[in-house]
C-alpha atoms as a PDB file:
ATOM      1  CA  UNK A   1     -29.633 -21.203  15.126  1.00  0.00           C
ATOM      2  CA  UNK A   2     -29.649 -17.562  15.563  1.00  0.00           C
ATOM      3  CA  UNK A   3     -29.458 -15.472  12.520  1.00  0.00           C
ATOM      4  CA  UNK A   4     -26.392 -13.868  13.622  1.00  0.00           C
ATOM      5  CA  UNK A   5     -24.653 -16.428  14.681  1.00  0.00           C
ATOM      6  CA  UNK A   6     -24.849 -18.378  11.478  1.00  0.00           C
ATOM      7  CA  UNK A   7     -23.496 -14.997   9.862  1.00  0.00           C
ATOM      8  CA  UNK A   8     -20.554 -14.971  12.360  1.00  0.00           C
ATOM      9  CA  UNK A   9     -19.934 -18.632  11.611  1.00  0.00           C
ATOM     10  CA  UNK A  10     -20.015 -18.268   7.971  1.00  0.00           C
ATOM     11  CA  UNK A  11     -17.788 -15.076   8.350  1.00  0.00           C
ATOM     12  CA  UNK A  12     -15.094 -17.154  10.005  1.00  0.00           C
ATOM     13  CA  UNK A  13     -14.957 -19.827   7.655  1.00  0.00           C
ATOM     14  CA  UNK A  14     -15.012 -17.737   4.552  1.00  0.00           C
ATOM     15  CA  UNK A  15     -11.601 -16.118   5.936  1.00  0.00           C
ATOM     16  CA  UNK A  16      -9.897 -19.089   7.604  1.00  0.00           C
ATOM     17  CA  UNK A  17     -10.515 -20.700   3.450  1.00  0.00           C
ATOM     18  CA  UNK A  18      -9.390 -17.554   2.259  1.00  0.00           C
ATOM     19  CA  UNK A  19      -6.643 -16.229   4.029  1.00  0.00           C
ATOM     20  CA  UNK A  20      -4.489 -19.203   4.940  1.00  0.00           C
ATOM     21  CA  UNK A  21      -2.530 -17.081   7.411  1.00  0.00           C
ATOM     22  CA  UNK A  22      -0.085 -18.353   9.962  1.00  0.00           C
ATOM     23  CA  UNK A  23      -0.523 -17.035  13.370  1.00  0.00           C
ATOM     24  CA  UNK A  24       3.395 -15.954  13.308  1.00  0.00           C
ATOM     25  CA  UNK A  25       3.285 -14.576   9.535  1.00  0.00           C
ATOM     26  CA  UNK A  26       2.644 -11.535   8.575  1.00  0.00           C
ATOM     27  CA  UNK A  27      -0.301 -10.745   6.421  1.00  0.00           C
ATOM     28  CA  UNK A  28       0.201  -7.916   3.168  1.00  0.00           C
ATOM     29  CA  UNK A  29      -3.349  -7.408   1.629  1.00  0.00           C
ATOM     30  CA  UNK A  30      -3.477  -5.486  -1.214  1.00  0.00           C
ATOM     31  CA  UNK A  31      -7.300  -4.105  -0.967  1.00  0.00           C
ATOM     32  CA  UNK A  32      -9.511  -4.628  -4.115  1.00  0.00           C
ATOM     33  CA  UNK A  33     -10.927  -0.685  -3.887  1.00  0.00           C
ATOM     34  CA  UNK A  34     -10.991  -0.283  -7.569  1.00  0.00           C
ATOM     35  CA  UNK A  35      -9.019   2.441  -8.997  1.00  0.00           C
ATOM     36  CA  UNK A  36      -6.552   3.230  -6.356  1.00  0.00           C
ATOM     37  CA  UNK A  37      -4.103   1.966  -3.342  1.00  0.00           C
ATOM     38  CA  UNK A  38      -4.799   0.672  -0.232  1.00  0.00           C
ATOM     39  CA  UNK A  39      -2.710  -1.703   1.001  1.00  0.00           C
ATOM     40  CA  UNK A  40      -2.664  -3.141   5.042  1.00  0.00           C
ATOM     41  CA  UNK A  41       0.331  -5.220   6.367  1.00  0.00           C
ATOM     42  CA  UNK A  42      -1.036  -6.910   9.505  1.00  0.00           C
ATOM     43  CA  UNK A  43       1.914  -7.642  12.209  1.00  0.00           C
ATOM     44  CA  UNK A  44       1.230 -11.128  14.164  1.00  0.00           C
ATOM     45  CA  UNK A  45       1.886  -8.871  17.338  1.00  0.00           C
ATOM     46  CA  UNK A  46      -1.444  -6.930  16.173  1.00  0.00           C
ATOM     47  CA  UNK A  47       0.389  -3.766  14.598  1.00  0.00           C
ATOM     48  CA  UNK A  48      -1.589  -2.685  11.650  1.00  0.00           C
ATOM     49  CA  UNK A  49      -0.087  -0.643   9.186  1.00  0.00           C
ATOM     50  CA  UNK A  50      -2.105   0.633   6.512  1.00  0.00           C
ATOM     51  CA  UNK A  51      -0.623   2.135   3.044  1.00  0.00           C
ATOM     52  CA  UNK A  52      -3.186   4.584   1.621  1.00  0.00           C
ATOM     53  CA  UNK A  53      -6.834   4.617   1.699  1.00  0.00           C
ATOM     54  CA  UNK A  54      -8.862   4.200  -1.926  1.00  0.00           C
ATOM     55  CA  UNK A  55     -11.309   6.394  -3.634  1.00  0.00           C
ATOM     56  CA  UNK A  56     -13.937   6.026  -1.671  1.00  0.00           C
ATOM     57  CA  UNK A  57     -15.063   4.303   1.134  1.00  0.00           C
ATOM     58  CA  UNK A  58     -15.106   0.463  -0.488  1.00  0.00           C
ATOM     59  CA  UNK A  59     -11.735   0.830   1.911  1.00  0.00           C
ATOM     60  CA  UNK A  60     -13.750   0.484   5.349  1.00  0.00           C
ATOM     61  CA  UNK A  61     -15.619  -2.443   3.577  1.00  0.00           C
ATOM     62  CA  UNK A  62     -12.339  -4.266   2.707  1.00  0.00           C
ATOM     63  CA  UNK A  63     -10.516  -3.738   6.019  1.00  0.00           C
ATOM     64  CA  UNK A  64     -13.179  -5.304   7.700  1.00  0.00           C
ATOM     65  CA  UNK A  65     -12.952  -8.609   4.983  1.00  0.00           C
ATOM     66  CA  UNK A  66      -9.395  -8.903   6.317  1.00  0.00           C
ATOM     67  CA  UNK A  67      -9.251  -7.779  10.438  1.00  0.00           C
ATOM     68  CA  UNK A  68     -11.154  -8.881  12.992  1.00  0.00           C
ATOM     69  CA  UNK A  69     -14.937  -6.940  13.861  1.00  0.00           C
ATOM     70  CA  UNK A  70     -13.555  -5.784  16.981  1.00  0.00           C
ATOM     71  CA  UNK A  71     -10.548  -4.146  15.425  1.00  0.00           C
ATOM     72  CA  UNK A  72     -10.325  -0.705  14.847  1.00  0.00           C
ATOM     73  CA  UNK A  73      -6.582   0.529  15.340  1.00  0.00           C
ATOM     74  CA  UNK A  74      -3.856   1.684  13.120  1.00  0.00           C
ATOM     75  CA  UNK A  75      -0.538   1.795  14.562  1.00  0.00           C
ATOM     76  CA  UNK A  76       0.456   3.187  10.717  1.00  0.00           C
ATOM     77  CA  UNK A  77      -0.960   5.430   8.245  1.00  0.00           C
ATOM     78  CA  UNK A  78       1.500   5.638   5.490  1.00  0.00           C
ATOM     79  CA  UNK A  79       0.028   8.669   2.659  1.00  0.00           C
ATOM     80  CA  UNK A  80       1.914   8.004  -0.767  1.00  0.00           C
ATOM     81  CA  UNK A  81       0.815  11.591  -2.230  1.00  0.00           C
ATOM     82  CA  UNK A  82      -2.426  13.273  -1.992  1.00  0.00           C
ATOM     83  CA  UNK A  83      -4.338  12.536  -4.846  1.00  0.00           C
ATOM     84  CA  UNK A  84      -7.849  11.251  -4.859  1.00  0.00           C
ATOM     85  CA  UNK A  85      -7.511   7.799  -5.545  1.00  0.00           C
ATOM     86  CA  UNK A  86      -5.373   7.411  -2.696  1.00  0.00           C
ATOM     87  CA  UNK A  87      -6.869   9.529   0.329  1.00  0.00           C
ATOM     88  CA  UNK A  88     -10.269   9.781  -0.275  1.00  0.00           C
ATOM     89  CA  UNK A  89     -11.185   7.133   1.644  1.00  0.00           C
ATOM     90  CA  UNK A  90      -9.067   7.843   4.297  1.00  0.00           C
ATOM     91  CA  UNK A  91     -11.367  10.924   5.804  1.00  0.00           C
ATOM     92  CA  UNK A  92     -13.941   8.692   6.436  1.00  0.00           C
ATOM     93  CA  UNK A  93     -11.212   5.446   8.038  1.00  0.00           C
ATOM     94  CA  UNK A  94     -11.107   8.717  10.906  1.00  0.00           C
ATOM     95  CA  UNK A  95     -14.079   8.575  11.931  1.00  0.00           C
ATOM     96  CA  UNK A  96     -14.220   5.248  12.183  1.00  0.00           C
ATOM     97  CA  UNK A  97     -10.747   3.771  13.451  1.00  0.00           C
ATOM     98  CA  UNK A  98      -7.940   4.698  16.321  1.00  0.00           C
ATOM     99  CA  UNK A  99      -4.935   6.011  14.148  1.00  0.00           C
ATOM    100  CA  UNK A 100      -2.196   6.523  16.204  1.00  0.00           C
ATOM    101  CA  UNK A 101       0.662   7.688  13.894  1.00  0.00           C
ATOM    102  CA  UNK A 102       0.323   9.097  10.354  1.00  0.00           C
ATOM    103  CA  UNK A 103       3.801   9.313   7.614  1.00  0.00           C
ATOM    104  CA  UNK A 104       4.095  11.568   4.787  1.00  0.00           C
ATOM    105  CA  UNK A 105       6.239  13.857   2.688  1.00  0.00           C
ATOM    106  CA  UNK A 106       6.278  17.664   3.067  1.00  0.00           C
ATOM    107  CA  UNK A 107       3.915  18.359   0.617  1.00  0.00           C
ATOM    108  CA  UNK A 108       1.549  20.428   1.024  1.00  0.00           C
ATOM    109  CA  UNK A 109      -1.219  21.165  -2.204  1.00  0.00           C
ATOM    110  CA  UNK A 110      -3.590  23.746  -2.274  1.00  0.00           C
ATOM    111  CA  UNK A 111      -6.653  22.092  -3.148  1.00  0.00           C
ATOM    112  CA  UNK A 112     -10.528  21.295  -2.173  1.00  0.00           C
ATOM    113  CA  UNK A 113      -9.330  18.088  -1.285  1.00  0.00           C
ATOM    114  CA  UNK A 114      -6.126  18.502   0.259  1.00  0.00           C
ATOM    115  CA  UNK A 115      -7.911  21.343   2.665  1.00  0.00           C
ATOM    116  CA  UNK A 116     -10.597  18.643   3.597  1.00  0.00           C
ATOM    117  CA  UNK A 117      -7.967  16.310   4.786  1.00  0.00           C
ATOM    118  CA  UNK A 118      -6.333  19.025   7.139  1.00  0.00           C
ATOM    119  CA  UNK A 119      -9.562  19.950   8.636  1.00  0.00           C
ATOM    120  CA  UNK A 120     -10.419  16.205   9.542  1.00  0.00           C
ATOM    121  CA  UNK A 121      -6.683  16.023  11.015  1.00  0.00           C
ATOM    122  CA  UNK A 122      -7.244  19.202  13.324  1.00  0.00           C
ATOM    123  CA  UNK A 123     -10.496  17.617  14.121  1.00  0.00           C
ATOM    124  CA  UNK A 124      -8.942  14.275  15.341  1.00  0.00           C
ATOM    125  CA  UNK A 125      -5.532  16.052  17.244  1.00  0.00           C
ATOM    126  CA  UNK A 126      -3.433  14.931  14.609  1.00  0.00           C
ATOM    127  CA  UNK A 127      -0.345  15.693  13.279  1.00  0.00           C
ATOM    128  CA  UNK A 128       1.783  13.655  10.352  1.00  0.00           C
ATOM    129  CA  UNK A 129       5.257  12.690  10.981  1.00  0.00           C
ATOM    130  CA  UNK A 130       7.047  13.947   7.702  1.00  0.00           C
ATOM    131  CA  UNK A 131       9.221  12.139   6.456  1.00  0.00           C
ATOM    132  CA  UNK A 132      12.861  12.307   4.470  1.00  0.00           C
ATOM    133  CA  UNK A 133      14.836  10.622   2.391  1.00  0.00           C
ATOM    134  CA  UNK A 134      17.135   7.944   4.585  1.00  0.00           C
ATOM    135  CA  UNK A 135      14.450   7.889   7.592  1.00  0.00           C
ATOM    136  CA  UNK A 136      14.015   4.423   9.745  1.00  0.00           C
ATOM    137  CA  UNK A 137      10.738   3.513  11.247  1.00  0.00           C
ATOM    138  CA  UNK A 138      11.469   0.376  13.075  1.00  0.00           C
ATOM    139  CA  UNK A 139       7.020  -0.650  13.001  1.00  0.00           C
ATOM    140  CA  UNK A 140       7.881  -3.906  15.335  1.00  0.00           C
ATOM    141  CA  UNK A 141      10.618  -5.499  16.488  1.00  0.00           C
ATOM    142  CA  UNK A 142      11.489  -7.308  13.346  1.00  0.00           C
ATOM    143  CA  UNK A 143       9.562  -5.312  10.965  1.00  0.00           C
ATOM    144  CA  UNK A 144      10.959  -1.669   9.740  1.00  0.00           C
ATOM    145  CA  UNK A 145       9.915   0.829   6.830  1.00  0.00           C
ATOM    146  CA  UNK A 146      13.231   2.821   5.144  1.00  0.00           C
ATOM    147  CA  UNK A 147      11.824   6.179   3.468  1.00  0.00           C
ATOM    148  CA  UNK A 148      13.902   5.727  -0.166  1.00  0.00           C
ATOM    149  CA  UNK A 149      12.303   8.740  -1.789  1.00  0.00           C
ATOM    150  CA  UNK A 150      10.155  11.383   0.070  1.00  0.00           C
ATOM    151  CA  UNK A 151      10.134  14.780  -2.868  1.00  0.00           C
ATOM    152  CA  UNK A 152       7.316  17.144  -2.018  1.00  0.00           C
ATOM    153  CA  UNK A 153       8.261  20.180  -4.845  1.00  0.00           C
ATOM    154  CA  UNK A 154       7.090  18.241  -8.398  1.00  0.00           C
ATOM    155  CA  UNK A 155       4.271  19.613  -9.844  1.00  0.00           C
ATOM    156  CA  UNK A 156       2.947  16.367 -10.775  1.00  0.00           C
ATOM    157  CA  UNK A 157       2.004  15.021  -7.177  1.00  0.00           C
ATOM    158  CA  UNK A 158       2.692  11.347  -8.896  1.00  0.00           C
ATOM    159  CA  UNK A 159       6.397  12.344  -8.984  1.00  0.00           C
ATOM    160  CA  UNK A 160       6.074  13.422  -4.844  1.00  0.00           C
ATOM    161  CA  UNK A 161       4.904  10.299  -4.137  1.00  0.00           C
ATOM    162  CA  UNK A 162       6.688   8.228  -0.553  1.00  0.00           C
ATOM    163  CA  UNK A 163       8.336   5.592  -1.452  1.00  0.00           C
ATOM    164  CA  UNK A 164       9.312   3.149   1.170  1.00  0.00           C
ATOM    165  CA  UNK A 165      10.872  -0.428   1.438  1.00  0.00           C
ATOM    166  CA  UNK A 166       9.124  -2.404   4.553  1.00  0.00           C
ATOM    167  CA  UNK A 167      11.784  -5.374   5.742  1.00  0.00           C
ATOM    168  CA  UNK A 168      10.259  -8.267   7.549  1.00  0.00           C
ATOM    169  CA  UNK A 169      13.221 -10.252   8.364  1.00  0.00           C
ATOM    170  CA  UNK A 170      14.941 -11.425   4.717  1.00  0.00           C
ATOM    171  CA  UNK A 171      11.770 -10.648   2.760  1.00  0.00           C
ATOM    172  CA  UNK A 172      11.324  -7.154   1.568  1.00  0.00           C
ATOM    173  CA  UNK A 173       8.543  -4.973  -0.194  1.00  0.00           C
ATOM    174  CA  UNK A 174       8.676  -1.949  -2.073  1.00  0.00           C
ATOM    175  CA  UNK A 175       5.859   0.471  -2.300  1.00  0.00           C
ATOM    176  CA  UNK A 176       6.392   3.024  -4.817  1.00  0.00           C
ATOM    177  CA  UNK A 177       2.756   4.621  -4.802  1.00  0.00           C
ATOM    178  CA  UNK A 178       1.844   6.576  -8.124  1.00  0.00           C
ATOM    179  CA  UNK A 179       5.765   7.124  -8.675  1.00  0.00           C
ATOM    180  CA  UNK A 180       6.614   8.035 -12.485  1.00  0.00           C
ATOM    181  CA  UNK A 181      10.500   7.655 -14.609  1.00  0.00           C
ATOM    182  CA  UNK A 182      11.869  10.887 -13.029  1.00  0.00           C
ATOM    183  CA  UNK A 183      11.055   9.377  -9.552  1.00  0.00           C
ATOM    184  CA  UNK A 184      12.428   5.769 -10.398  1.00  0.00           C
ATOM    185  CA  UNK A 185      16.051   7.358 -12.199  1.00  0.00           C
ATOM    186  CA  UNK A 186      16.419   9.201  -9.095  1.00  0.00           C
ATOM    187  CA  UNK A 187      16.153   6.328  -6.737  1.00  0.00           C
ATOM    188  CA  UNK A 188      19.080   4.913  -9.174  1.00  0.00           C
ATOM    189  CA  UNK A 189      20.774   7.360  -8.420  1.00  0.00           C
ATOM    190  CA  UNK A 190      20.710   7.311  -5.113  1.00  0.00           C
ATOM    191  CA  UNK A 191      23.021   4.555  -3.311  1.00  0.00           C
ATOM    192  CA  UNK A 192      19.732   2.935  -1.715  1.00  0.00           C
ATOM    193  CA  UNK A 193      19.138  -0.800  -2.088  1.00  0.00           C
ATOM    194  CA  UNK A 194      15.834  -1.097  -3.741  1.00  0.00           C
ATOM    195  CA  UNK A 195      16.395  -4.951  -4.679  1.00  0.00           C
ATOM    196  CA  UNK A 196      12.880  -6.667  -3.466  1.00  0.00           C
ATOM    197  CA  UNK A 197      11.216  -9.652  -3.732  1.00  0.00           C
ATOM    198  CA  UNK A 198       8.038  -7.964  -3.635  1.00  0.00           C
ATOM    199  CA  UNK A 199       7.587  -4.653  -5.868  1.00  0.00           C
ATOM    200  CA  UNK A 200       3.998  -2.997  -5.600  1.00  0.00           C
ATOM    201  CA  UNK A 201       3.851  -1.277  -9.217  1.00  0.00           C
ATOM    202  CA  UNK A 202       4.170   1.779  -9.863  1.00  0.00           C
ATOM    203  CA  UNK A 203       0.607   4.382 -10.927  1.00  0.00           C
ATOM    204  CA  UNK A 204      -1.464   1.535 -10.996  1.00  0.00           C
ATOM    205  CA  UNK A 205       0.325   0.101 -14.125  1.00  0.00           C
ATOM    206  CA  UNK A 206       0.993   3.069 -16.115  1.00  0.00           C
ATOM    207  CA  UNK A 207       3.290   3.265 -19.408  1.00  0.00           C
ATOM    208  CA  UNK A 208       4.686   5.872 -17.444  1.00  0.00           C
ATOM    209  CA  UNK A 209       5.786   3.937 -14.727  1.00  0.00           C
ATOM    210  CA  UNK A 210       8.044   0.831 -14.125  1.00  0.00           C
ATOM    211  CA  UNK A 211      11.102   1.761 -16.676  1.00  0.00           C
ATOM    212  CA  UNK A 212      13.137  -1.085 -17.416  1.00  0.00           C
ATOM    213  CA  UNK A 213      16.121  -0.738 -15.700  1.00  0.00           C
ATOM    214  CA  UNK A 214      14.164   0.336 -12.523  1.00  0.00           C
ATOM    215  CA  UNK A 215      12.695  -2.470 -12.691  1.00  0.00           C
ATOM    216  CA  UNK A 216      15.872  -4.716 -12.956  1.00  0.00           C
ATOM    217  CA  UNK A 217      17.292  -2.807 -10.225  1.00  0.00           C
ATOM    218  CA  UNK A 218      15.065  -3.829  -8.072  1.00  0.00           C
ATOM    219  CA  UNK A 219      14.596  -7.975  -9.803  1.00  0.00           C
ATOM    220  CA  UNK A 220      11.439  -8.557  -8.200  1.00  0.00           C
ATOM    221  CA  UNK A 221       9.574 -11.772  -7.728  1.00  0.00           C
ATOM    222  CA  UNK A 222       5.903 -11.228  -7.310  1.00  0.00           C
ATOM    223  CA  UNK A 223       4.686  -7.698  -9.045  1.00  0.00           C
ATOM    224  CA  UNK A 224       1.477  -6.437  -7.393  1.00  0.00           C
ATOM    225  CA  UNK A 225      -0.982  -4.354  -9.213  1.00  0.00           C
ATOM    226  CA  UNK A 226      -3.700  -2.282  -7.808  1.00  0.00           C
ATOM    227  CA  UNK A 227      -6.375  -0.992 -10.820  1.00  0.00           C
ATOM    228  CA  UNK A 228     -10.204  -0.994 -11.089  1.00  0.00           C
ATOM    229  CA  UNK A 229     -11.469  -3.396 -13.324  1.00  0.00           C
ATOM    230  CA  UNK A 230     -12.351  -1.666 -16.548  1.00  0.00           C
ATOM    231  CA  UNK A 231     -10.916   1.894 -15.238  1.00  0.00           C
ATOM    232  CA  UNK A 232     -10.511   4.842 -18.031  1.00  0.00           C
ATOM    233  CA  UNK A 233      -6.670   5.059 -17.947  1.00  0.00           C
ATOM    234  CA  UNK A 234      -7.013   1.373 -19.423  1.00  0.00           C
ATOM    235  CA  UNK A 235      -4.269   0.620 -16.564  1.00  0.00           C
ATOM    236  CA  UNK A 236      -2.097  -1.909 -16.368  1.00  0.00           C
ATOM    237  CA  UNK A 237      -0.877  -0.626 -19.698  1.00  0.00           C
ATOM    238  CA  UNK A 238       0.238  -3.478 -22.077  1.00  0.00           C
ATOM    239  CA  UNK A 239       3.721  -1.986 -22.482  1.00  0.00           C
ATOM    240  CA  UNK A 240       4.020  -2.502 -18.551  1.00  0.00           C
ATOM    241  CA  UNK A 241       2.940  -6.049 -18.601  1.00  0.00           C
ATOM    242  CA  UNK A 242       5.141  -6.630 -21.868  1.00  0.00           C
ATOM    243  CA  UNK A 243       8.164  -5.071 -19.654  1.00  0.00           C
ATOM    244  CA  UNK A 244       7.561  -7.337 -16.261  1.00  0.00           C
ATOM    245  CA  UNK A 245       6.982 -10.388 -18.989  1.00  0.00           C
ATOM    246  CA  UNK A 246      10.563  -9.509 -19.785  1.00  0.00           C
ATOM    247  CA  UNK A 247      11.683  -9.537 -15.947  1.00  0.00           C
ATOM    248  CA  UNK A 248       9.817 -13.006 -15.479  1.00  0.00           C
ATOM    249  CA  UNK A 249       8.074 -11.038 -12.590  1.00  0.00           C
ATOM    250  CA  UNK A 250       4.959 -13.059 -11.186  1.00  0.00           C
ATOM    251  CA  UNK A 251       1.882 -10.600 -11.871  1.00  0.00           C
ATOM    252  CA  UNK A 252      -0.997 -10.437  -9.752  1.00  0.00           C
ATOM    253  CA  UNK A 253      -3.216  -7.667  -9.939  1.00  0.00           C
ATOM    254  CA  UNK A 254      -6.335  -6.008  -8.063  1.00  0.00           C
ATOM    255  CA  UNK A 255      -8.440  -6.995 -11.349  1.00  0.00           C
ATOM    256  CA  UNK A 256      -8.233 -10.632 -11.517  1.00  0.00           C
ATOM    257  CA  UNK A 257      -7.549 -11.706  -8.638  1.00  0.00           C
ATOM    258  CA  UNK A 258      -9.627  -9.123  -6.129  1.00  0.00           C
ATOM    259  CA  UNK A 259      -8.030  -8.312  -2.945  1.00  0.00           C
ATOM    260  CA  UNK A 260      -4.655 -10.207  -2.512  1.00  0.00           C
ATOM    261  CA  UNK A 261      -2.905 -11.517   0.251  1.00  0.00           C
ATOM    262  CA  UNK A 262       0.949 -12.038   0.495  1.00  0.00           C
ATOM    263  CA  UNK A 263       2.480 -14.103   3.986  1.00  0.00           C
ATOM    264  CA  UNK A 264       5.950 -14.140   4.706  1.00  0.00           C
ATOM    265  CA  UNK A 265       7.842 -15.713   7.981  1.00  0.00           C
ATOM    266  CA  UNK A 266      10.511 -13.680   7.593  1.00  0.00           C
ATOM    267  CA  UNK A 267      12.227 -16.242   5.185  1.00  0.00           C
ATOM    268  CA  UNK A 268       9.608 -16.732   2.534  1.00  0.00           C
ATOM    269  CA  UNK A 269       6.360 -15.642   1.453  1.00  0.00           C
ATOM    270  CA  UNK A 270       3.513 -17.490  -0.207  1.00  0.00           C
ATOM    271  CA  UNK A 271       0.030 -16.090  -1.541  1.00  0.00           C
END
């Protein structure tokens, strides 16, 4: 049997075993990139949405574990905040895939890297829609993306990060990027329903992140984790597992489990 073939073959097993994925579901991988966010939702109609890129480019590597060879469009580019762990490998995804829309906040940092990202955008006709607080996205027909927090004037960029809530019929997920406490008792504040049965955590994990009552605001089920296995921030912290112990959240994280994928019909999910 040719070589390649085999490959293709093996390929194709290794993700129908892996991904149990119903053709009508859709598919919420949280990418094993190490020490950062990437995270693709994958519409059965074929829209991709993809929530931040990595630190390097281990992302192109991992979307290509999850979509087909011959797919190379985003519908979605969601940017939580501009720091490294989170864009970097996002210059590179333009190169290399068809992205047709791109949402962020206003903010705008004067930096090496932030300049870098710019240039690649001018260089690919580009231009982010920015978002605001209270903004609808409807992504498909039964999917849509509510813009919950969008600040762009913190000096910490973690505290400027997007946060969204993506609604696929009854089952929602919250994506709260690199978001610290100021963020989280301002989205208590502010008459949005953040209640979700899936809650991506907060800055990877942080002791800085994931207060409390923010988190029994939003009484999640299934608490996602994206870290780098042995990373120098030591993240998730203990006192953030100690406080979603307390919540009876389901933890799965980046570290233990590798990339992760969530299903949902609309109704319920299952991973």
């Amino acid at each position: 049997m040719n070589k390649k073939i085999f490959l293709a073959i093996l390929i194709i097993l290794f993700l129908f075993f892996i991904w149990p994925r119903r053709p009508d579901d859709l598919a919420v991988y949280f990418l094993d990139v190490g020490q950062g966010d990437a995270i693709l939702l994958s519409h059965p109609s074929g829209i991709n949405i993809l929530i931040d890129g990595g630190p390097d480019n281990l992302l192109l590597y991992r979307l290509g574990q999850v979509l087909p060879w011959q797919e190379r469009n985003i519908d979605y580019l969601i940017i939580s905040h501009y720091h490294a762990d989170h864009i970097v490998g996002l210059i590179e995804l333009l190169n290399k895939y068809q992205i047709k829309n791109i949402i962020t906040t206003a903010h705008q940092p004067d930096d090496f890297l932030y300049h870098i990202w710019q240039a690649k955008l001018q260089e690919k006709n580009l231009t982010p829609i920015i978002a605001e607080a209270g903004d609808v996205f409807q992504l498909a027909d039964d999917l849509s993306a509510q813009v919950l927090l969008a600040d762009f004037q913190h000096d910490d960029f973690n505290e400027n990060s997007l946060v969204i809530k993506i609604s696929y019929g009854q089952t929602n997920f919250l994506f709260t990027g690199d978001l610290g406490e100021v963020g989280e008792k301002k989205l208590l504040s502010s008459g949005f329903d953040l209640q979700s049965k899936i809650l991506k955590i907060g800055h990877h994990g942080s002791r800085y992140s994931s207060a409390v009552e923010f988190l029994q605001f939003v009484n999640p089920e299934l608490c996602l984790i994206q870290a780098g296995l042995n990373n120098k921030f030591k993240h998730p912290h203990l006192e953030t597992l100690d406080r979603l112990a307390k919540i009876q959240c389901k933890v799965l994280s980046n570290i233990e489990q590798g990339t992760i994928a969530v299903f949902s019909n609309g109704f319920t999910y299952y991973f």
